[in-house]
N, C-alpha and C. Protein backbone atom coordinates (compact mmCIF):
# COMPACT_ATOMS: atom_id res chain seq x y z
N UNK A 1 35.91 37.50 -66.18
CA UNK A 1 36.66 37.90 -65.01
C UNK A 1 35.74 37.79 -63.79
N UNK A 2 36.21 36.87 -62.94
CA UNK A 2 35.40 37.16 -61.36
C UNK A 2 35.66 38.25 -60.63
N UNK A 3 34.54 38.63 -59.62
CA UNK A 3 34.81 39.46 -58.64
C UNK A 3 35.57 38.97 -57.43
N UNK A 4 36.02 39.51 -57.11
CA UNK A 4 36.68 38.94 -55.58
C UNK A 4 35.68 38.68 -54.56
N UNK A 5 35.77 38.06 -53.87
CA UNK A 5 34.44 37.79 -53.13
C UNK A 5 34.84 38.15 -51.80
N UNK A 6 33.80 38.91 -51.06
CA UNK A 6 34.08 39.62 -49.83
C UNK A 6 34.16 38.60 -49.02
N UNK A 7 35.59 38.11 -48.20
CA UNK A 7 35.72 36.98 -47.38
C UNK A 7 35.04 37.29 -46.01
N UNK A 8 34.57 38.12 -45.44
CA UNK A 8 33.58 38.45 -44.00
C UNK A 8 32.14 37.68 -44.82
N UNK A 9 31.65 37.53 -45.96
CA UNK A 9 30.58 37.18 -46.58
C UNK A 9 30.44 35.80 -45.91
N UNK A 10 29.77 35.65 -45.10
CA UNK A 10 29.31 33.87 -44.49
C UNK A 10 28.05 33.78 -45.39
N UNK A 11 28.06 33.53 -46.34
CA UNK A 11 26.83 32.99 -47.41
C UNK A 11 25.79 31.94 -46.42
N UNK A 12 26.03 30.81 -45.95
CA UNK A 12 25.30 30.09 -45.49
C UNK A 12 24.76 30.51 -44.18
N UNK A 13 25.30 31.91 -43.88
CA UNK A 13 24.35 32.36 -42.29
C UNK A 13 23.23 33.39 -43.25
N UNK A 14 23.23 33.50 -44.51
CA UNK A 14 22.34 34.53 -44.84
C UNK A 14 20.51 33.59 -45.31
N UNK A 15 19.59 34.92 -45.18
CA UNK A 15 18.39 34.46 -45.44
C UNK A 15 18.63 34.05 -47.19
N UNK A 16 19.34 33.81 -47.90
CA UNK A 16 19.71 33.65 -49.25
C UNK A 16 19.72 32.08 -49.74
N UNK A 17 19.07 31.22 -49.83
CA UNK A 17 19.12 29.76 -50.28
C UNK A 17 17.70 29.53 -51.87
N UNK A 18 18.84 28.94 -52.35
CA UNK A 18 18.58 28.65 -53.79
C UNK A 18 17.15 27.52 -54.06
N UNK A 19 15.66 28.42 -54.27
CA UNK A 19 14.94 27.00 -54.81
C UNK A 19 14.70 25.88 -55.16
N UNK A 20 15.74 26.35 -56.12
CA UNK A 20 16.12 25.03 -56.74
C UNK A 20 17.02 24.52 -56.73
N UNK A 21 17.89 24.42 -56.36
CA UNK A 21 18.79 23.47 -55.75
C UNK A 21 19.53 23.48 -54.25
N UNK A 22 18.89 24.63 -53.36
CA UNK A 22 19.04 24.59 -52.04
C UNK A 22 20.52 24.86 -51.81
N UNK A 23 20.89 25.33 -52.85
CA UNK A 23 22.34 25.98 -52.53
C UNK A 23 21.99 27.41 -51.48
N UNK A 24 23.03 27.39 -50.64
CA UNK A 24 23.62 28.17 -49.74
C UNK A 24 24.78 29.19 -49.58
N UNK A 25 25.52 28.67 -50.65
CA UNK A 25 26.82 29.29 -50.53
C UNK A 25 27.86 28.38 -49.66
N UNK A 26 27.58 27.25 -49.78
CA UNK A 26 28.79 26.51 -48.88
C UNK A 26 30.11 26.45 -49.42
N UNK A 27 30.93 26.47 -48.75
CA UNK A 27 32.25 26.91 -49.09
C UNK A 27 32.77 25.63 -50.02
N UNK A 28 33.29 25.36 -50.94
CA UNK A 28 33.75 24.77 -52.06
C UNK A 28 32.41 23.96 -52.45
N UNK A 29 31.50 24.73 -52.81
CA UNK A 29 29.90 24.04 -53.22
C UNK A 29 30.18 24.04 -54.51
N UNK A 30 29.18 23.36 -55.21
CA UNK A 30 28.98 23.45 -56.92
C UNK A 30 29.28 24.41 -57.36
N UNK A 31 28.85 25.47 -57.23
CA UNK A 31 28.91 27.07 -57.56
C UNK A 31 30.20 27.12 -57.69
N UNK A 32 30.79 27.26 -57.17
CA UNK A 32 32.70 27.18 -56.87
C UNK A 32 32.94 27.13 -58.30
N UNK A 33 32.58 25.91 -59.14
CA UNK A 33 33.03 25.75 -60.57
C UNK A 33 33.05 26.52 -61.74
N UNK A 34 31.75 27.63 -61.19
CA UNK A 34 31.55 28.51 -61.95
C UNK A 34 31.70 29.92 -61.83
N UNK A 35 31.56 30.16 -60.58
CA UNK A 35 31.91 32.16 -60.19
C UNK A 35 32.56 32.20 -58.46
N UNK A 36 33.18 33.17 -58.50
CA UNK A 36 33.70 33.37 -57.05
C UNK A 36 32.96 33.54 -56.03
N UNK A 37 31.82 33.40 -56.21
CA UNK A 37 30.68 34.02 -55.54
C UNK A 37 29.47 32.77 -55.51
N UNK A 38 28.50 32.38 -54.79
CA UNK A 38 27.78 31.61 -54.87
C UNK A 38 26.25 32.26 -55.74
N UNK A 39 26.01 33.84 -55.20
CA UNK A 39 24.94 34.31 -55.94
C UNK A 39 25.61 35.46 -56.79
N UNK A 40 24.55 35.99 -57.41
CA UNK A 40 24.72 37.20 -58.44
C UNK A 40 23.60 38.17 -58.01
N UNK A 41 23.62 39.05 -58.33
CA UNK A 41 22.20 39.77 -58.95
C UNK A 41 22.25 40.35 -59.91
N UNK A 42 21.15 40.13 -60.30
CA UNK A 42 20.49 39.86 -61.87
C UNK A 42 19.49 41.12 -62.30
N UNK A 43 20.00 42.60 -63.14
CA UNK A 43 18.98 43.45 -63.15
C UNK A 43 18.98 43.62 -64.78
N UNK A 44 17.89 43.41 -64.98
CA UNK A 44 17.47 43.74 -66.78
C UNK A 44 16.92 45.55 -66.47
N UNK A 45 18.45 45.77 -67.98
CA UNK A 45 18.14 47.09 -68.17
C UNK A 45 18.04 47.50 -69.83
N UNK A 46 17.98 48.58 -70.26
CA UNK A 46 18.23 49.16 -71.61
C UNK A 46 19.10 49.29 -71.84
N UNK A 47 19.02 48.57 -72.90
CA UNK A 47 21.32 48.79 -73.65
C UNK A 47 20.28 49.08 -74.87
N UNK A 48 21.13 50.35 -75.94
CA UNK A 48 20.57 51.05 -77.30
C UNK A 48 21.59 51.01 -77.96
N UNK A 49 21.77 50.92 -78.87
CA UNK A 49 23.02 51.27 -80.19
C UNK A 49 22.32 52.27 -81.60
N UNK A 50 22.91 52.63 -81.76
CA UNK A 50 22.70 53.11 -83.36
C UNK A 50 23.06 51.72 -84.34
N UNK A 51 22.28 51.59 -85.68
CA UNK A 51 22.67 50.46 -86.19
C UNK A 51 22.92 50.88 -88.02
N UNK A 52 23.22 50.42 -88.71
CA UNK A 52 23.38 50.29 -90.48
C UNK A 52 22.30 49.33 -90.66
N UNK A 53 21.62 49.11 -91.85
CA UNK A 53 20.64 48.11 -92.03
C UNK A 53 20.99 47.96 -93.84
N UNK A 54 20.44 46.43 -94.13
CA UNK A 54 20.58 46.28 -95.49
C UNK A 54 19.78 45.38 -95.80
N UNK A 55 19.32 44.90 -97.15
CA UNK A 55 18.49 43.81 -97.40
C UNK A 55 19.12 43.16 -98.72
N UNK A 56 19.85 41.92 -98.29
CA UNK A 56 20.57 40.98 -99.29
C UNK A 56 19.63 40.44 -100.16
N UNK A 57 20.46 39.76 -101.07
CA UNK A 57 19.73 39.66 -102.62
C UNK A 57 18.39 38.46 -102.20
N UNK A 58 18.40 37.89 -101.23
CA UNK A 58 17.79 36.78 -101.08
C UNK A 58 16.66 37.53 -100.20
N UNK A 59 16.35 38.87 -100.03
CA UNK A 59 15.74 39.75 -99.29
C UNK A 59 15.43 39.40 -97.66
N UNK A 60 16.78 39.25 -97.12
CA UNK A 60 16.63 38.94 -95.41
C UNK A 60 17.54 40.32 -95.60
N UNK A 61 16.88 40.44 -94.14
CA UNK A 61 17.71 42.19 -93.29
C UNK A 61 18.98 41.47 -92.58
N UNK A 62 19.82 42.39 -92.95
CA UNK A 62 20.61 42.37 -92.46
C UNK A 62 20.99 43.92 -91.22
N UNK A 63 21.31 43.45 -90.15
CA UNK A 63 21.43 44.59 -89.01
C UNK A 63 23.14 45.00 -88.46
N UNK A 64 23.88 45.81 -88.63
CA UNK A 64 24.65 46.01 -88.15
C UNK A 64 24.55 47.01 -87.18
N UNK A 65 24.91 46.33 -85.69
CA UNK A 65 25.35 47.29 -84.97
C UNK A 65 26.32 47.80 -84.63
N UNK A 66 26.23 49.48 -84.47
CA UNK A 66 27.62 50.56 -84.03
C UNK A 66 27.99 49.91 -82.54
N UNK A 67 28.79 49.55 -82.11
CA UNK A 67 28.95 49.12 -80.58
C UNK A 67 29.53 50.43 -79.96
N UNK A 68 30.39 51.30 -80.62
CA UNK A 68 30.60 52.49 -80.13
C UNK A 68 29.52 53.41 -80.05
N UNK A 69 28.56 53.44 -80.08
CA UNK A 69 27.45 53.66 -79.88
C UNK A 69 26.64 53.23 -78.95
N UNK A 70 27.38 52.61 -78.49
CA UNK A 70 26.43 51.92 -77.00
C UNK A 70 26.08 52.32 -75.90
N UNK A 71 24.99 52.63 -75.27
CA UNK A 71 24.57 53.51 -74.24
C UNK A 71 23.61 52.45 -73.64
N UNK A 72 23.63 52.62 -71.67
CA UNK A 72 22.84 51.64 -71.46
C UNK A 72 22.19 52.51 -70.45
N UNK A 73 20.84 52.61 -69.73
CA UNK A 73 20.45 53.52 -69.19
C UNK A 73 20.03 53.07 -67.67
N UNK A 74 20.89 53.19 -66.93
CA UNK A 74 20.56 52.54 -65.34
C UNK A 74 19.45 52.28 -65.00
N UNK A 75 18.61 53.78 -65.21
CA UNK A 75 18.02 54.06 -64.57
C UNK A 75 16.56 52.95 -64.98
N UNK A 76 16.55 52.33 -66.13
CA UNK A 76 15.51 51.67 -66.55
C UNK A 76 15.67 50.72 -66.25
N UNK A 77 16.19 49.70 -65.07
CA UNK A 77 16.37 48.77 -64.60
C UNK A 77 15.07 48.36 -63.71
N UNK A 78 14.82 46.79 -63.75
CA UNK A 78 13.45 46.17 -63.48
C UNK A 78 13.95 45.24 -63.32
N UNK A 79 13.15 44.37 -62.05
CA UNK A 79 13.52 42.71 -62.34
C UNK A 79 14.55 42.49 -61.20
N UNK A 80 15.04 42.95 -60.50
CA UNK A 80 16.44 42.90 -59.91
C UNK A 80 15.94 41.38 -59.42
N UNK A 81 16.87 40.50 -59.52
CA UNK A 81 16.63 38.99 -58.38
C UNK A 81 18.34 38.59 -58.45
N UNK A 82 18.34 37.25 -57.78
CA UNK A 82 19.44 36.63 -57.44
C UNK A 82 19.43 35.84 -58.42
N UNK A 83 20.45 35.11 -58.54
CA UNK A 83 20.63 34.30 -59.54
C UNK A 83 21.75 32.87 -59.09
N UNK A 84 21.52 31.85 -58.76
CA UNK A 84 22.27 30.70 -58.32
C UNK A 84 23.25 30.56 -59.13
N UNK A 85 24.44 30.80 -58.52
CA UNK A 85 25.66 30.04 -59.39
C UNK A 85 26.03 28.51 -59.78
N UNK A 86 25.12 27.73 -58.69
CA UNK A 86 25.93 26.33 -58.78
C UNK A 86 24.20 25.25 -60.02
N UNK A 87 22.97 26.38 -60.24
CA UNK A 87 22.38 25.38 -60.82
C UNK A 87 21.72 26.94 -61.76
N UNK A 88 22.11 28.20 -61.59
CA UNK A 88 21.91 29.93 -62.86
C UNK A 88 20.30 29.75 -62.37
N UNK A 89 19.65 29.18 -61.57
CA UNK A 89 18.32 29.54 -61.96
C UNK A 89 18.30 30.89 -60.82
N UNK A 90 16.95 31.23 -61.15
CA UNK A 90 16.64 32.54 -60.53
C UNK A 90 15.92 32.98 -60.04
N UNK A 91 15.55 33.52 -58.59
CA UNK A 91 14.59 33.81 -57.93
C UNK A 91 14.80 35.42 -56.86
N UNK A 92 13.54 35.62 -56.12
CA UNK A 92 13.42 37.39 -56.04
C UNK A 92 14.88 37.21 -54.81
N UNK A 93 14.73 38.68 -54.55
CA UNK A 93 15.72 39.02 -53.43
C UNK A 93 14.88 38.77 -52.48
N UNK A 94 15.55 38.75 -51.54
CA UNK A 94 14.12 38.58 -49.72
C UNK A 94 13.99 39.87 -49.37
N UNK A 95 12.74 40.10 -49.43
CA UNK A 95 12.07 41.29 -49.26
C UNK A 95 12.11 41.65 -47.77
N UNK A 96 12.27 43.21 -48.25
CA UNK A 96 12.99 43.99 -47.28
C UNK A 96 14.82 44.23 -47.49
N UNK A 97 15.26 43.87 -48.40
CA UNK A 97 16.71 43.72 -48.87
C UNK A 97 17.53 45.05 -48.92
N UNK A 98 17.76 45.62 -48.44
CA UNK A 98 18.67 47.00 -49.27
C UNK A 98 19.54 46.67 -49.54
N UNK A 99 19.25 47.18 -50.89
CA UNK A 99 20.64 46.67 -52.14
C UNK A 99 21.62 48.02 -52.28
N UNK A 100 22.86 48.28 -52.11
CA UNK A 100 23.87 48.84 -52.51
C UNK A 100 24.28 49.05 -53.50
N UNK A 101 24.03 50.06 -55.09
CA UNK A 101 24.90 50.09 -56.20
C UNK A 101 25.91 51.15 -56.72
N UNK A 102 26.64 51.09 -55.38
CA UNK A 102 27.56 52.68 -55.78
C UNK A 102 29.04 52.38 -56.00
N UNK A 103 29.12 50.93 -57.31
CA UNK A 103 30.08 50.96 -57.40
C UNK A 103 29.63 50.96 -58.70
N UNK A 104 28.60 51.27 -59.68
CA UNK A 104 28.13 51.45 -60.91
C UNK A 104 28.55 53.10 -61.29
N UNK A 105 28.57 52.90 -62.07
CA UNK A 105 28.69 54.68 -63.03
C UNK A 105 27.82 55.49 -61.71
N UNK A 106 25.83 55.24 -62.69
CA UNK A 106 25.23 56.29 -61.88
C UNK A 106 24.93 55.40 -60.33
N UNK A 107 25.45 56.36 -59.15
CA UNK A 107 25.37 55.55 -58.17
C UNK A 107 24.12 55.71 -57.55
N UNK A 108 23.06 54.45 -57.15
CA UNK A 108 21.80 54.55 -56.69
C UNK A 108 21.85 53.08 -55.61
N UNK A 109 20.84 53.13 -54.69
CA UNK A 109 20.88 52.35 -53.82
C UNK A 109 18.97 52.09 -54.04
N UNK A 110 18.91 50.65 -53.46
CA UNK A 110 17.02 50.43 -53.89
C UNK A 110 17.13 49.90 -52.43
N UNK A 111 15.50 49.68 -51.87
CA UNK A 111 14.60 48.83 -50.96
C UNK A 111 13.94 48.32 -51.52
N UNK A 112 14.13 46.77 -51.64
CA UNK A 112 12.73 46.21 -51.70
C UNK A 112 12.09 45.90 -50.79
């Protein structure tokens, strides 16, 4: 499912252009093919489950995870960057950025 993409968003007036492939956000760009949005951001966090474990006759483990059991913990989030839609590679935010996340569960806002 895409997000709706905030139409006041002029992508190509922002300090935001893609390394590697110098994407901008231009309006029906590569990206287009793949998300509503030209960037993402990208934060690696802790997701935990409870799991079952077994060891088949051929003695490999086998792991089942509870998914109702799934808990992910905001607050251990690291890494935050952008992420190019029209070529996925990935690079930092432009420093000095205040990032907005108060449309998540726990609501927190960062500076880089």
């Amino acid at each position: 499912m895409y997000a709706d993409p905030r139409p006041a968003t002029r992508w190509n007036e922002l300090p935001i252009v893609c390394p590697f492939c110098s994407n901008r956000g231009e309006a029906k760009g590569r990206w287009s093919t793949n998300a509503a949005v030209p960037f993402k951001l990208v934060e690696q966090v802790v997701r935990s489950f409870e799991f079952s474990a077994e060891i088949d006759d051929e003695r490999r483990l086998f792991i089942a995870a509870d998914v109702e059991t799934d808990k992910v913990d905001w607050e251990s989030g690291n890494g935050m960057r952008i992420e190019c839609m029209a070529c996925f590679g990935q690079f930092p935010v432009p420093e000095g950025a205040d990032i907005d996340l108060s449309n998540l569960a726990n609501t927190r806002s960062m500076n880089l």
